[in-house]
PDB file of N, CA and C in Angstrom:
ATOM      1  N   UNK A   1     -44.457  40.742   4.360  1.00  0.00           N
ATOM      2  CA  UNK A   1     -43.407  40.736   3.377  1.00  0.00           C
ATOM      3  C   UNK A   1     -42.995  42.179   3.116  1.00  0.00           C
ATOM      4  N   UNK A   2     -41.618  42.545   3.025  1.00  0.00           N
ATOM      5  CA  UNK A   2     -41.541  43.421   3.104  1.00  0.00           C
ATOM      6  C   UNK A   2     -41.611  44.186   1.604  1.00  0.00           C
ATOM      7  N   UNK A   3     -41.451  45.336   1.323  1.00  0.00           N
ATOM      8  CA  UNK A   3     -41.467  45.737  -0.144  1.00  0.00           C
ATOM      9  C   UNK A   3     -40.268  45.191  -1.488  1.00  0.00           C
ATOM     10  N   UNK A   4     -39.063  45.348  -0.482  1.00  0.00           N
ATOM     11  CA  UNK A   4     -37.806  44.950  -1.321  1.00  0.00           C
ATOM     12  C   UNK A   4     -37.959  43.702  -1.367  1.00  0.00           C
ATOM     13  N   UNK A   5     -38.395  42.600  -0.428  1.00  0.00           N
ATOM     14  CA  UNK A   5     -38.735  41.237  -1.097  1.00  0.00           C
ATOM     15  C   UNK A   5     -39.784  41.122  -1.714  1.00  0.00           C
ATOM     16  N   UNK A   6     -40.569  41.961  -1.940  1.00  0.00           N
ATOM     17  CA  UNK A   6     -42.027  41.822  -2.838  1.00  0.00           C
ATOM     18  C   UNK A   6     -41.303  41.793  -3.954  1.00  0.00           C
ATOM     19  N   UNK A   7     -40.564  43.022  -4.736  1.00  0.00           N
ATOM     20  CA  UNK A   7     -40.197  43.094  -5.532  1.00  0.00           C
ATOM     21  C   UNK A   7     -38.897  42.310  -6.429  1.00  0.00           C
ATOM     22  N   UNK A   8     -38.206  41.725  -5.220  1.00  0.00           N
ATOM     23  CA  UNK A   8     -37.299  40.689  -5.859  1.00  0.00           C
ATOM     24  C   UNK A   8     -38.267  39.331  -6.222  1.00  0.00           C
ATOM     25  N   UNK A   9     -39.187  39.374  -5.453  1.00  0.00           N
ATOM     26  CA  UNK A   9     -40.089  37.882  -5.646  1.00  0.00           C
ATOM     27  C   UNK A   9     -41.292  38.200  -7.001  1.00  0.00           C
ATOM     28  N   UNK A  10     -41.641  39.315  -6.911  1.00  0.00           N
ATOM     29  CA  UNK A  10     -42.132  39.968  -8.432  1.00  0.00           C
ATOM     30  C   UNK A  10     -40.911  39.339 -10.010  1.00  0.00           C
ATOM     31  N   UNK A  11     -39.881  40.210  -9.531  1.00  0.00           N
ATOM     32  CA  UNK A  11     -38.674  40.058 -10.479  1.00  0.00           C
ATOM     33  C   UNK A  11     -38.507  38.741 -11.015  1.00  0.00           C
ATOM     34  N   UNK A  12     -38.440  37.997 -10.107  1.00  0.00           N
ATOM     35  CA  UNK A  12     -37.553  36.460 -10.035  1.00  0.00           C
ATOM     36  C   UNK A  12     -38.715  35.673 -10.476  1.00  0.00           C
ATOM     37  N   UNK A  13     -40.365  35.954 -10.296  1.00  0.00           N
ATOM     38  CA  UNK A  13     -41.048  35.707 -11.330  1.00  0.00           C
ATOM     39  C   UNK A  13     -41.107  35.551 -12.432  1.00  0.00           C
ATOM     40  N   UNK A  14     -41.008  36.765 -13.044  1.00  0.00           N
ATOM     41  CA  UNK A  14     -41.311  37.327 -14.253  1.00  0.00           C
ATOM     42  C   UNK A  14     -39.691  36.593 -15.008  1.00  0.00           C
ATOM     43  N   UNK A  15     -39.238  36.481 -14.687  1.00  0.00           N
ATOM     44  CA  UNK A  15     -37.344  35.922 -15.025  1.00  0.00           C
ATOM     45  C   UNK A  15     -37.822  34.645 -15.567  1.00  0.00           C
ATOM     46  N   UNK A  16     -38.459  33.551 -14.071  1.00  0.00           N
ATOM     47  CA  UNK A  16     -38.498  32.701 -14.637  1.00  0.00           C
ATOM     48  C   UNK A  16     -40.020  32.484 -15.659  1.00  0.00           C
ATOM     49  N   UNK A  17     -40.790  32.963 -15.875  1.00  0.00           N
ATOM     50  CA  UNK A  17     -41.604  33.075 -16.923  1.00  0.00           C
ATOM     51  C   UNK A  17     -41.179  33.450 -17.926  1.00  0.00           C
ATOM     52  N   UNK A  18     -40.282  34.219 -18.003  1.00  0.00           N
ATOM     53  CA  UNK A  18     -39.924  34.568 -19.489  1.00  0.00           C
ATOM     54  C   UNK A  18     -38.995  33.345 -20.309  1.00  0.00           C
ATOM     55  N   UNK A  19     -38.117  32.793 -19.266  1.00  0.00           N
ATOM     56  CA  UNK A  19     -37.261  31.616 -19.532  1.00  0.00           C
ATOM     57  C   UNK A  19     -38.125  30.482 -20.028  1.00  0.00           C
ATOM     58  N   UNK A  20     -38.951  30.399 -19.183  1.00  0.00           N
ATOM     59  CA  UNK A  20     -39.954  29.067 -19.654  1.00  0.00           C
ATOM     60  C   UNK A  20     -40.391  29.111 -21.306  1.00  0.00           C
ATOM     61  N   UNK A  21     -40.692  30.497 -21.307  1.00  0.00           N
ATOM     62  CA  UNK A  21     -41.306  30.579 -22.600  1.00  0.00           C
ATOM     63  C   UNK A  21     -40.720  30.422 -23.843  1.00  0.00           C
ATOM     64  N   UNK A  22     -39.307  30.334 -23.215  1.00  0.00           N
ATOM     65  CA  UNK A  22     -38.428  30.384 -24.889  1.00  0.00           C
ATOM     66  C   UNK A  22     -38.245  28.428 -24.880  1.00  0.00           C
ATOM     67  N   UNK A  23     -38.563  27.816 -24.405  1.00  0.00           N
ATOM     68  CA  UNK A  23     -38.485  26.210 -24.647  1.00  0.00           C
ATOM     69  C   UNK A  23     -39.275  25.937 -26.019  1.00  0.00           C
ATOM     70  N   UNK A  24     -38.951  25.193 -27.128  1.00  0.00           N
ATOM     71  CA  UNK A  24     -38.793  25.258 -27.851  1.00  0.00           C
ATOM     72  C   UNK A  24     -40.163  23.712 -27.956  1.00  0.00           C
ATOM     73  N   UNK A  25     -39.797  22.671 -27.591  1.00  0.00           N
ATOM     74  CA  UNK A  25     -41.371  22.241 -27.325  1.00  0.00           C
ATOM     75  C   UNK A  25     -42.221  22.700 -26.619  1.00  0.00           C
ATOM     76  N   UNK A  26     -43.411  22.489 -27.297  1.00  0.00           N
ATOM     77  CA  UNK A  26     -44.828  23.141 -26.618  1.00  0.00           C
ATOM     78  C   UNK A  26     -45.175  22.180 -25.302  1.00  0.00           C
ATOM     79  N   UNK A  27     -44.930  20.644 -24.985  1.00  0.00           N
ATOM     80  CA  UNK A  27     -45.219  20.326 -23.788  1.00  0.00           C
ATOM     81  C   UNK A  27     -44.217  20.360 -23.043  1.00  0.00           C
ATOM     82  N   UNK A  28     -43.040  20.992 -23.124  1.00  0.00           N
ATOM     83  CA  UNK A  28     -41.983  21.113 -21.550  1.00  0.00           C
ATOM     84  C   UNK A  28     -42.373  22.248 -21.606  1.00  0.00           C
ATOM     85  N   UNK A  29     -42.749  23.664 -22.604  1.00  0.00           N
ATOM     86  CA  UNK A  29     -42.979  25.209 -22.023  1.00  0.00           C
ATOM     87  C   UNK A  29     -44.083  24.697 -20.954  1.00  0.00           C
ATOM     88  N   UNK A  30     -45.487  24.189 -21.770  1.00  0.00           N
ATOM     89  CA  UNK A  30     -46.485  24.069 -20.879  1.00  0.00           C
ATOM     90  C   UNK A  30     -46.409  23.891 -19.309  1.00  0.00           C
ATOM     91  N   UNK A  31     -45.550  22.598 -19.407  1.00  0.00           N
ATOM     92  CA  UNK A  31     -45.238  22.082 -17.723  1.00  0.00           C
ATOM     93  C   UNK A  31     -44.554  23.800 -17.014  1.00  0.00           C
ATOM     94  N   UNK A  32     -43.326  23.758 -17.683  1.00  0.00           N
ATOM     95  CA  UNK A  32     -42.645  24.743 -17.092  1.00  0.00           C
ATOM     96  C   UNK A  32     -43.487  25.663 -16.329  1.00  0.00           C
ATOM     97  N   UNK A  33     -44.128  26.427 -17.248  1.00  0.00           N
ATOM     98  CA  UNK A  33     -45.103  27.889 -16.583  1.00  0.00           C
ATOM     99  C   UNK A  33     -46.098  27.187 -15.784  1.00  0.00           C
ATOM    100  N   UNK A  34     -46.695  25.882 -15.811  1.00  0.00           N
ATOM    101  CA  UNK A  34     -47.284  25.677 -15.294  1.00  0.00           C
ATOM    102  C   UNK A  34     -47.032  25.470 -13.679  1.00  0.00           C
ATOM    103  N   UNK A  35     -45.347  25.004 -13.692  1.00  0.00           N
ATOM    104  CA  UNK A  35     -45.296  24.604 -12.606  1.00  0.00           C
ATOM    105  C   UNK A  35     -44.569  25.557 -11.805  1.00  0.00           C
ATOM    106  N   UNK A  36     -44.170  26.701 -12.580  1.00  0.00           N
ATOM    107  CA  UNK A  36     -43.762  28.081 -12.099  1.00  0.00           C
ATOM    108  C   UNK A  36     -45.238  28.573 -11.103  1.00  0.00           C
ATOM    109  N   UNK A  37     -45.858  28.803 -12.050  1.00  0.00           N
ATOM    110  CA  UNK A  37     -47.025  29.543 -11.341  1.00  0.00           C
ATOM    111  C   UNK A  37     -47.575  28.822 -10.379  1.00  0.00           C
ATOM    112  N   UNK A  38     -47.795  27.430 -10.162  1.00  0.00           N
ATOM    113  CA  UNK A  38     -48.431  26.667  -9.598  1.00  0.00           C
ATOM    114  C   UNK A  38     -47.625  26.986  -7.859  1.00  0.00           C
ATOM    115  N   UNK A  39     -46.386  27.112  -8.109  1.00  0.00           N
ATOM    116  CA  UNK A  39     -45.357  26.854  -7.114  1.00  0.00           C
ATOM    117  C   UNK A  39     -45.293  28.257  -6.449  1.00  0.00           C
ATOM    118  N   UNK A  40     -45.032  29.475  -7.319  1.00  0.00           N
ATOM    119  CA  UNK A  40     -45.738  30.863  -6.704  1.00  0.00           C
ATOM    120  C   UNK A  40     -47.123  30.960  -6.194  1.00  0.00           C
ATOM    121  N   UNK A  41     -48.094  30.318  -6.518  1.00  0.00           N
ATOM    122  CA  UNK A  41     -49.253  30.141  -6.098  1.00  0.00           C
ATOM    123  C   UNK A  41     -49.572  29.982  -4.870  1.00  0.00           C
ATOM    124  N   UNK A  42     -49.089  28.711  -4.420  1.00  0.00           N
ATOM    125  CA  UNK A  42     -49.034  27.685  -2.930  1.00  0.00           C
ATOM    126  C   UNK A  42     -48.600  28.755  -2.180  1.00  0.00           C
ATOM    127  N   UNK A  43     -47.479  29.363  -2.830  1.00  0.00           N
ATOM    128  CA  UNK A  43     -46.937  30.040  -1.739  1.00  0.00           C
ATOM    129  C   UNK A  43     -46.490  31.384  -1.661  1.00  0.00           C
ATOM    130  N   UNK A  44     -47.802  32.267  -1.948  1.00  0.00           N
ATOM    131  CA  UNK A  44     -47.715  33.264  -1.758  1.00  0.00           C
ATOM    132  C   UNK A  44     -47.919  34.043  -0.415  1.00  0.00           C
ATOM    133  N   UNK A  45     -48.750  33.267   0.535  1.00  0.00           N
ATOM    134  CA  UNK A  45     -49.100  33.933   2.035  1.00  0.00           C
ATOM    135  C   UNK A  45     -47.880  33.376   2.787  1.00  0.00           C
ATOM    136  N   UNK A  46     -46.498  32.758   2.098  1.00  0.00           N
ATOM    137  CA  UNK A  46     -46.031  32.640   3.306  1.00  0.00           C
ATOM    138  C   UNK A  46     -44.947  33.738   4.283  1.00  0.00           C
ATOM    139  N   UNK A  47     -45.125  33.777   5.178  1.00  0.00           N
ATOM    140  CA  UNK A  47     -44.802  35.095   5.863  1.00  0.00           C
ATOM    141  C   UNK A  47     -43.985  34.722   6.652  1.00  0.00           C
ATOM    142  N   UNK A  48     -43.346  33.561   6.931  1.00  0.00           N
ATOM    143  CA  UNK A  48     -41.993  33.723   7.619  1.00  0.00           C
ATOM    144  C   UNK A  48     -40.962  33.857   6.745  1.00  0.00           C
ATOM    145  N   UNK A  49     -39.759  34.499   7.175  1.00  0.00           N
ATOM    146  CA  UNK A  49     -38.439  35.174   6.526  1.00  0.00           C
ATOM    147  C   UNK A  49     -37.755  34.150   5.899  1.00  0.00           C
ATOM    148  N   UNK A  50     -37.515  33.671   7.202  1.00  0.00           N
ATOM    149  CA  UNK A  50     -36.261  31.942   7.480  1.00  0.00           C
ATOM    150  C   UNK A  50     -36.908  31.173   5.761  1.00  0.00           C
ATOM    151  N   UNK A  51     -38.883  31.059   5.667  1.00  0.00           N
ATOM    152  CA  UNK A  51     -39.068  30.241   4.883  1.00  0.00           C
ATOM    153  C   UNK A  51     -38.830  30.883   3.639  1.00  0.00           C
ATOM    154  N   UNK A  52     -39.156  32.043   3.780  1.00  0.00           N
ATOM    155  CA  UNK A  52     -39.355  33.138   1.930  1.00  0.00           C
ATOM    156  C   UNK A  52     -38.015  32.589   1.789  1.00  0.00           C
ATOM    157  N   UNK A  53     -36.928  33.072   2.744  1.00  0.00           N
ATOM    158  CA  UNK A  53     -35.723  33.297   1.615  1.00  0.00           C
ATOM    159  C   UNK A  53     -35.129  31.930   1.377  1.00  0.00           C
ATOM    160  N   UNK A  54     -35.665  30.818   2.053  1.00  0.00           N
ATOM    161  CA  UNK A  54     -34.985  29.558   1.496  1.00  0.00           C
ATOM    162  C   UNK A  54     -35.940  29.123  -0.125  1.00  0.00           C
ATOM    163  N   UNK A  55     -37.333  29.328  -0.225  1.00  0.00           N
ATOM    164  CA  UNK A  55     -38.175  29.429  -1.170  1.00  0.00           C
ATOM    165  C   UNK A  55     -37.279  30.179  -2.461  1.00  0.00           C
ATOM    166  N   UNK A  56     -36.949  31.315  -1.952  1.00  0.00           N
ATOM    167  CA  UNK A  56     -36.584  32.261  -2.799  1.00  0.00           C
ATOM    168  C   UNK A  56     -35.181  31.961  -3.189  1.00  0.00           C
ATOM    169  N   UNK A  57     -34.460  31.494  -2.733  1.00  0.00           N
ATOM    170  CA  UNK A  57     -32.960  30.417  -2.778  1.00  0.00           C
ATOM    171  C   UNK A  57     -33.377  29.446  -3.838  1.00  0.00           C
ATOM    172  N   UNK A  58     -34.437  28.654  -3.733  1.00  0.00           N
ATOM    173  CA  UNK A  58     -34.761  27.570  -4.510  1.00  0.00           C
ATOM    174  C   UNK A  58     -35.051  27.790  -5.702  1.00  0.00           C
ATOM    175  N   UNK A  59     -35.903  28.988  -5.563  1.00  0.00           N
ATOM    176  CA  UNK A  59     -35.850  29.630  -7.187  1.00  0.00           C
ATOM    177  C   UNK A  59     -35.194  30.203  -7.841  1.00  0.00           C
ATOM    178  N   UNK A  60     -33.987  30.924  -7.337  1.00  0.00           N
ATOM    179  CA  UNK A  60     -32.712  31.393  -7.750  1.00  0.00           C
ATOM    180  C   UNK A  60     -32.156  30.360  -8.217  1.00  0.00           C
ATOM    181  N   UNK A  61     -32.413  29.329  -7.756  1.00  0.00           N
ATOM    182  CA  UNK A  61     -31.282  28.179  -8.334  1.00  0.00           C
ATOM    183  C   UNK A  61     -31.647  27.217  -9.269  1.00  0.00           C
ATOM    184  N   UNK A  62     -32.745  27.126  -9.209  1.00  0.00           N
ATOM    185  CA  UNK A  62     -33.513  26.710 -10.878  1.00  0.00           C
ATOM    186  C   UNK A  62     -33.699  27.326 -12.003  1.00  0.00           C
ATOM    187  N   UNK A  63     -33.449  28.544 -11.860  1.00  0.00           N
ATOM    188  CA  UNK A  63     -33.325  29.697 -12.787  1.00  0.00           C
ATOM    189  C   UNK A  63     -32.279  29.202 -14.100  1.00  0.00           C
ATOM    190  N   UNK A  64     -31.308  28.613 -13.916  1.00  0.00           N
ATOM    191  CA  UNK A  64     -29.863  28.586 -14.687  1.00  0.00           C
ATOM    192  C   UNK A  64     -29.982  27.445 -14.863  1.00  0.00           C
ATOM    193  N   UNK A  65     -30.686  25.953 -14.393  1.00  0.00           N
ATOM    194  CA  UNK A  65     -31.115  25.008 -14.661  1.00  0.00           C
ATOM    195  C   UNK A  65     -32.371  25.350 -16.068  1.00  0.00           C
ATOM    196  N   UNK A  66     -33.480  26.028 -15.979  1.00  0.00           N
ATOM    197  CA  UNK A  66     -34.170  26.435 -16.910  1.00  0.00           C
ATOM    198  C   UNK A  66     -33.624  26.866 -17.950  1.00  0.00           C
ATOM    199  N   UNK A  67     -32.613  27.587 -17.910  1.00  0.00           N
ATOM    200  CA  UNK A  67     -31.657  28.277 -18.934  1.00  0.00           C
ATOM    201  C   UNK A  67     -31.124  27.149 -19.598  1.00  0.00           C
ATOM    202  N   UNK A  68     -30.410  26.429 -18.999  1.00  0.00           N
ATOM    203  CA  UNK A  68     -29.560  25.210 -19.292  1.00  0.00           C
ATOM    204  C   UNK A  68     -30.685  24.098 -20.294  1.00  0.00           C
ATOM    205  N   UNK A  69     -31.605  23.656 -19.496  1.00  0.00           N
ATOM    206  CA  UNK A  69     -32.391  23.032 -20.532  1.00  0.00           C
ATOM    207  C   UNK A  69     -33.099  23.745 -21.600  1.00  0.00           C
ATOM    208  N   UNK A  70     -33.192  24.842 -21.745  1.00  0.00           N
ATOM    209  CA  UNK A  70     -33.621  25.608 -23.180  1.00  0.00           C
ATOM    210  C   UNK A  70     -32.731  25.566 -23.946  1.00  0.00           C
ATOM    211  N   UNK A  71     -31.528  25.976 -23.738  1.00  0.00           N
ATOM    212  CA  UNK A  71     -30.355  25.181 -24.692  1.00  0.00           C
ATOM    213  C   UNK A  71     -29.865  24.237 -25.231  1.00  0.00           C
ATOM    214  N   UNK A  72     -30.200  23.154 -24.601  1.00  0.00           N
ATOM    215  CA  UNK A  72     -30.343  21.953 -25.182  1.00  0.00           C
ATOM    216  C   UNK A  72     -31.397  21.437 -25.614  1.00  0.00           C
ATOM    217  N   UNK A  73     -32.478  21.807 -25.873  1.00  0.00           N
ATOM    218  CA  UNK A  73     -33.722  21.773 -26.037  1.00  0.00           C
ATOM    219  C   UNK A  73     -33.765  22.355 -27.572  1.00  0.00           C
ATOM    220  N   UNK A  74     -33.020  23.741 -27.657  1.00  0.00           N
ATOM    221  CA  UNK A  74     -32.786  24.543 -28.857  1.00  0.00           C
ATOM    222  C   UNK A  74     -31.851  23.339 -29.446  1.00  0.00           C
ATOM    223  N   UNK A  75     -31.239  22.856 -29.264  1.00  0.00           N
ATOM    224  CA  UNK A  75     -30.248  21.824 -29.627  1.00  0.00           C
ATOM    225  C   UNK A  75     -30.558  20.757 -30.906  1.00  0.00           C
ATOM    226  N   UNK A  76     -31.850  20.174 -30.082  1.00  0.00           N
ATOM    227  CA  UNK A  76     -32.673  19.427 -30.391  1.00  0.00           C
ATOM    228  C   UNK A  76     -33.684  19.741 -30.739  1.00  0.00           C
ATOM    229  N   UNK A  77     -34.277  20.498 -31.967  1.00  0.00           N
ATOM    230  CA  UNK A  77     -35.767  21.086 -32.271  1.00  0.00           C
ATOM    231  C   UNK A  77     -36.460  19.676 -32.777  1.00  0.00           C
ATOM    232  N   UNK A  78     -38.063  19.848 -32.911  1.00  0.00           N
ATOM    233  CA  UNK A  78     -38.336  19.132 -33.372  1.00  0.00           C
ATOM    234  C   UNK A  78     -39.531  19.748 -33.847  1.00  0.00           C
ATOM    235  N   UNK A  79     -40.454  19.018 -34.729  1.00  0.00           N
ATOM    236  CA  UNK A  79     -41.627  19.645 -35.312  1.00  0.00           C
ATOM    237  C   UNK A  79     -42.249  20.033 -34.084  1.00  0.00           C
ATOM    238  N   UNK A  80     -43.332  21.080 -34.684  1.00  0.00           N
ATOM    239  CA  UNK A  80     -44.096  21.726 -33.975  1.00  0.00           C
ATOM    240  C   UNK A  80     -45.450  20.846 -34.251  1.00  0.00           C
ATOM    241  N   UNK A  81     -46.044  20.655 -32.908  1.00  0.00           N
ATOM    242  CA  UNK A  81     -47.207  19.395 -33.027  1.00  0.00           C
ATOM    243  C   UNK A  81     -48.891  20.785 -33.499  1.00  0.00           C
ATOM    244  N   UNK A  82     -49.987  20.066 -33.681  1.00  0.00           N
ATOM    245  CA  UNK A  82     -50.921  20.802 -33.929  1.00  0.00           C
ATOM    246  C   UNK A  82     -51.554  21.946 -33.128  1.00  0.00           C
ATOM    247  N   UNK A  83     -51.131  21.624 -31.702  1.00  0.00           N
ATOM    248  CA  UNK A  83     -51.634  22.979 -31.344  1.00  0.00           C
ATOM    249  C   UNK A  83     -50.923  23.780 -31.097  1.00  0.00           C
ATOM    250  N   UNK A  84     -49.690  24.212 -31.523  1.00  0.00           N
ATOM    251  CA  UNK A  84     -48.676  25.187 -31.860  1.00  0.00           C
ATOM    252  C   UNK A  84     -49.112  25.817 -32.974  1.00  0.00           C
ATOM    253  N   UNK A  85     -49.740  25.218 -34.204  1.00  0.00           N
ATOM    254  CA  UNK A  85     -49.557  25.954 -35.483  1.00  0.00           C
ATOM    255  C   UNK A  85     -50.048  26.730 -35.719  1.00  0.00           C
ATOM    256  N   UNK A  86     -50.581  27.924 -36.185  1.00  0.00           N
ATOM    257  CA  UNK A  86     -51.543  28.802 -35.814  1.00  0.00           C
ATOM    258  C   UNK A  86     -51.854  29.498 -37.548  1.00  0.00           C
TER     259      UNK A  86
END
């Protein structure tokens, strides 16, 4: 992998982690990061190009989908359940 895709795939991380985190229920954030990381996880050794950048396509494009449902999500608040409260 080369450096400039390390670092867009660093970036585009951290993007969508931060997005996840502003969801406003505690079990869609949960899933979210969960299934962020889970999905960077699997596939971090993969080393063909053709596959990174279609990977990396896929996550570009859920990005604004994530966005999209935090907004409507903000839309719709609802109580905060017990293990939110602190």
């Amino acid at each position: 992998m080369a450096s400039s895709s390390r670092t867009q795939v660093i970036s585009l991380y951290r993007m969508l982690m931060r997005e996840c985190k502003k969801f406003p229920s505690y079990n869609y954030r949960m899933y979210a990061l969960r299934r962020v990381k889970d999905g960077f996880r699997e596939n971090q050794n993969v080393d063909n190009p053709k596959m990174l950048d279609q990977l990396l396509n896929q996550a570009r494009e859920s990005l604004p989908v994530i966005k999209r449902q935090v907004s409507i999500g903000m839309m719709y608040k609802s109580q905060k359940i017990i293990v939110e409260n602190k």
